[in-house]
C-alpha atoms as a PDB file:
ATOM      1  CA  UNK A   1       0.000   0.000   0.000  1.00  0.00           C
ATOM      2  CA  UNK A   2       1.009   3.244  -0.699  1.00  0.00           C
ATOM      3  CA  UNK A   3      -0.439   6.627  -0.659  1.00  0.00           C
ATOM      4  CA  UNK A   4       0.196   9.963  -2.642  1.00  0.00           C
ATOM      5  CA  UNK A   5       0.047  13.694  -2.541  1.00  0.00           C
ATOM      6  CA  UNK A   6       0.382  15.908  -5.002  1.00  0.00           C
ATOM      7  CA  UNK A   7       1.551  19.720  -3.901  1.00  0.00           C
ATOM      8  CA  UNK A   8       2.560  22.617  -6.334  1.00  0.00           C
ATOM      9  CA  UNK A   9      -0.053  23.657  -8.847  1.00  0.00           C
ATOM     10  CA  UNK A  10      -1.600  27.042  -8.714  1.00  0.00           C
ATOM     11  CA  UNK A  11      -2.569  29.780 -11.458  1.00  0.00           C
ATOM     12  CA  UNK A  12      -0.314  30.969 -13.805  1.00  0.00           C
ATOM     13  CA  UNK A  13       0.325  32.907 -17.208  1.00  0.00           C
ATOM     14  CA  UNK A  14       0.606  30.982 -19.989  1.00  0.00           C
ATOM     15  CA  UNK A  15       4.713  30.820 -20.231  1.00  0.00           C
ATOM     16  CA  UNK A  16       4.926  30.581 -16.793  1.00  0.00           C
ATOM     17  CA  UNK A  17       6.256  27.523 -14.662  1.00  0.00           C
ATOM     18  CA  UNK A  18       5.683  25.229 -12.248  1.00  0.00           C
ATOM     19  CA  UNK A  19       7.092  22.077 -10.472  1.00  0.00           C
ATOM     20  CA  UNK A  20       4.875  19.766  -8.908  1.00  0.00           C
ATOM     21  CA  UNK A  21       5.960  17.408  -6.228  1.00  0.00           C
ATOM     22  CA  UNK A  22       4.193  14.206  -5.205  1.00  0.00           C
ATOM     23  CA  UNK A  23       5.413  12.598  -1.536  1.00  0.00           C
ATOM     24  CA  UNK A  24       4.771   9.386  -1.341  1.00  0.00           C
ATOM     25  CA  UNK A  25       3.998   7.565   1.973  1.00  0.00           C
ATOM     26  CA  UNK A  26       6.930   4.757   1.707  1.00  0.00           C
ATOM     27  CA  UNK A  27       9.416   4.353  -0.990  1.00  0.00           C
ATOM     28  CA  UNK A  28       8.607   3.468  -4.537  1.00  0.00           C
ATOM     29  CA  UNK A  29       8.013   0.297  -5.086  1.00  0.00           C
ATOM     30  CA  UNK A  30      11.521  -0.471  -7.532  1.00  0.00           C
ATOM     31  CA  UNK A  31       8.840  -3.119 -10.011  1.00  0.00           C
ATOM     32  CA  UNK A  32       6.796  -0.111 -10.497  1.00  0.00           C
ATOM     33  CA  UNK A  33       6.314   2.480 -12.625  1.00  0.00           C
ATOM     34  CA  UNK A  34       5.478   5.895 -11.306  1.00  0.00           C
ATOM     35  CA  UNK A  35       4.028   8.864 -13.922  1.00  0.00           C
ATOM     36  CA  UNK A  36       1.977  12.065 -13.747  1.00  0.00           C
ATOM     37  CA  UNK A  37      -1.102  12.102 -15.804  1.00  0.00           C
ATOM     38  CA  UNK A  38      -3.756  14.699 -15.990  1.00  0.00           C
ATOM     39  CA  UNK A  39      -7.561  15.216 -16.765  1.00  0.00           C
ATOM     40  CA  UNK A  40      -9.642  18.086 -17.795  1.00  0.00           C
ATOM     41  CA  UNK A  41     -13.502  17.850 -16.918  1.00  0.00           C
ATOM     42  CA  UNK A  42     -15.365  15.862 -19.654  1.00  0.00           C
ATOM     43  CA  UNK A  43     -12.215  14.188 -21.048  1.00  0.00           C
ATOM     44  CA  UNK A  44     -10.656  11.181 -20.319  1.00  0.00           C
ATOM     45  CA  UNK A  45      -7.342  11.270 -18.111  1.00  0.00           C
ATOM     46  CA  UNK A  46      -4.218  11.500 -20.355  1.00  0.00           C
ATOM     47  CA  UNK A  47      -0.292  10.338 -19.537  1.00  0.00           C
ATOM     48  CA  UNK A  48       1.887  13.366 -19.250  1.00  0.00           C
ATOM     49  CA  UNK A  49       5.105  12.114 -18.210  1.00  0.00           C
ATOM     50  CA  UNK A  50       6.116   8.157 -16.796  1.00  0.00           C
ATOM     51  CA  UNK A  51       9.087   5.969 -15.564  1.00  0.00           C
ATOM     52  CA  UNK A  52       8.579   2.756 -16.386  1.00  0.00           C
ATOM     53  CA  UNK A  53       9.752   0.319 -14.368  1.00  0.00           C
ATOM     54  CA  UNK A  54      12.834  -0.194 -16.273  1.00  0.00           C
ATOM     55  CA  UNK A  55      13.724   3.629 -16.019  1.00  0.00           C
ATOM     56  CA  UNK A  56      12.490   4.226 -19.381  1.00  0.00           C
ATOM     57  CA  UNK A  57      11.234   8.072 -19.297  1.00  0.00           C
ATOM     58  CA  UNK A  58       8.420   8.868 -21.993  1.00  0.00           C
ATOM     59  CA  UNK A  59       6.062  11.780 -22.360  1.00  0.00           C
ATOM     60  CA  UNK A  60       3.021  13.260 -23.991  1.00  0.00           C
ATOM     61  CA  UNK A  61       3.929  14.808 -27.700  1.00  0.00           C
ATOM     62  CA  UNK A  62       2.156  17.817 -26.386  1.00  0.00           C
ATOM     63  CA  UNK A  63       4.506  18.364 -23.577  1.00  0.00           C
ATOM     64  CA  UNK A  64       7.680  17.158 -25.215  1.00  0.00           C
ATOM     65  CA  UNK A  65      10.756  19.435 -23.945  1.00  0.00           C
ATOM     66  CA  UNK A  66       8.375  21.743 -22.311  1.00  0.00           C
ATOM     67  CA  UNK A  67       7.799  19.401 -18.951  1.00  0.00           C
ATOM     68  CA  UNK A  68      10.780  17.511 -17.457  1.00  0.00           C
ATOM     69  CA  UNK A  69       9.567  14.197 -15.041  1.00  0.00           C
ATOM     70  CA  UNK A  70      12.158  13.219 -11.763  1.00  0.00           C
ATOM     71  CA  UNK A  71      12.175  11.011  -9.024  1.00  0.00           C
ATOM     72  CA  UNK A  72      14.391  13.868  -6.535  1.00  0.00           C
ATOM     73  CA  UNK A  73      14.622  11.253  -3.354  1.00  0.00           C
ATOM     74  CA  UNK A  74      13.103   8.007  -2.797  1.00  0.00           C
ATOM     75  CA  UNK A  75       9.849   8.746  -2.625  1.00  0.00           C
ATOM     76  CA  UNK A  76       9.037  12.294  -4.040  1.00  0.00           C
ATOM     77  CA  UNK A  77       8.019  12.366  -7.505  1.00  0.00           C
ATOM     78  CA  UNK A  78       8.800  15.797  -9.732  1.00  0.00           C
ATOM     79  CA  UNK A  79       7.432  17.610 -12.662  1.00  0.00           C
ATOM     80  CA  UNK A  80       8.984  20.445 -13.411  1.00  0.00           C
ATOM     81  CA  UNK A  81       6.948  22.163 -16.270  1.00  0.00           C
ATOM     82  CA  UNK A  82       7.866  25.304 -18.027  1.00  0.00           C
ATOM     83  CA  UNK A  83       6.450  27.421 -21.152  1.00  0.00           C
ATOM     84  CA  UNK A  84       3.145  26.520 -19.872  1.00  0.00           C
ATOM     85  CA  UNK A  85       0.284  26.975 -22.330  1.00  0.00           C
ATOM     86  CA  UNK A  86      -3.594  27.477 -21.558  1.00  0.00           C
ATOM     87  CA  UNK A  87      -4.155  24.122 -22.762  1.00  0.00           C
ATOM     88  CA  UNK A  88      -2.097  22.534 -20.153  1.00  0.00           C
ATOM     89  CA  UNK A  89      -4.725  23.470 -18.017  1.00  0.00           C
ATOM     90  CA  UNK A  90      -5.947  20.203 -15.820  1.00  0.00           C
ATOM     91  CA  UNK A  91      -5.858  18.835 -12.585  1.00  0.00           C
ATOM     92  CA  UNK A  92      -2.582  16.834 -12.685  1.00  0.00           C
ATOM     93  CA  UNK A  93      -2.418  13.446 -10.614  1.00  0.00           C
ATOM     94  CA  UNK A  94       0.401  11.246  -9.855  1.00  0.00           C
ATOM     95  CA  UNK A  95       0.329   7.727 -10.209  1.00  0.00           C
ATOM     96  CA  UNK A  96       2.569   4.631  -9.250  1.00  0.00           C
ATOM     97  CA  UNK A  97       1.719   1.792 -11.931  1.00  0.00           C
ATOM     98  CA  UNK A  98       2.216  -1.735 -10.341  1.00  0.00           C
ATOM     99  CA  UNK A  99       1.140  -5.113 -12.120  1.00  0.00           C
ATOM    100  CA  UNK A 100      -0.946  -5.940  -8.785  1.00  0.00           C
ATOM    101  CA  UNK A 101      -2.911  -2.491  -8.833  1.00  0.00           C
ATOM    102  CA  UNK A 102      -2.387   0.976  -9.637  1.00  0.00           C
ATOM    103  CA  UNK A 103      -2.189   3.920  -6.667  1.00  0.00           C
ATOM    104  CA  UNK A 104      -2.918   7.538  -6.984  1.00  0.00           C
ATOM    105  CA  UNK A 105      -2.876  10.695  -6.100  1.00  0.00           C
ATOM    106  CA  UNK A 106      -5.716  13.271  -5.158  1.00  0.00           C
ATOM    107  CA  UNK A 107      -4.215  15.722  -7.646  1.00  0.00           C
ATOM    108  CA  UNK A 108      -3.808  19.638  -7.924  1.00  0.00           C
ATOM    109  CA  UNK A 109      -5.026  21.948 -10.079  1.00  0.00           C
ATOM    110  CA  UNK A 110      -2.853  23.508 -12.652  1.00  0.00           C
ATOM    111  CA  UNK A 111      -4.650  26.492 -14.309  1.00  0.00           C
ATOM    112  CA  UNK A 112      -2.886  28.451 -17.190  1.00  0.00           C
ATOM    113  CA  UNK A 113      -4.143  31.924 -18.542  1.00  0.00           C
ATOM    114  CA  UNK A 114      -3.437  34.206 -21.001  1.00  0.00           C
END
């Protein structure tokens, strides 16, 4: 078992920045993978950034070298995202992706305007 909070979103202008951090309540599980995804009201949720559990790092085409994904410590998850654009408005949720069952996050709202 393993919980997760999400911290750091917020309102900003659209290329603006902003890291979000998700704490996790024990280390990452190292068969995991771990990822942010996000979801906009009416949509279905969408993969933003991942680690596989093999270290692979992949990301959305839409967020390609704009958002950067991190694991700082062992169990704090970053997203550092930069040249933010009003579509990257969403509530963002973090996620830890095991073959037994899949944990997440609460989330925090990210809201971009012009």
């Amino acid at each position: 078992q393993i919980q997760l909070v999400e911290s750091g979103g917020g309102s900003v202008q659209a290329g603006g920045s902003l890291k979000l951090s998700c704490v996790a309540s024990r280390s990452f599980f190292n068969n995991c993978g771990m990822g942010w995804y996000r979801q906009v009201p009416g949509k279905a949720r969408e993969m933003v950034a991942k680690i596989s559990s093999e270290d692979i790092v992949s990301y959305a085409d839409s967020v390609k070298g704009r958002f950067t994904i991190s694991q700082s410590n062992a169990n704090t998850l970053i997203l550092q995202m930069s040249s933010l654009k009003i579509e990257d408005t969403a509530r963002y949720y973090c996620a830890v992706l095991c073959n037994w069952m899949d944990y997440w996050g609460q989330g925090t709202q990210v809201t971009v305007s012009s």
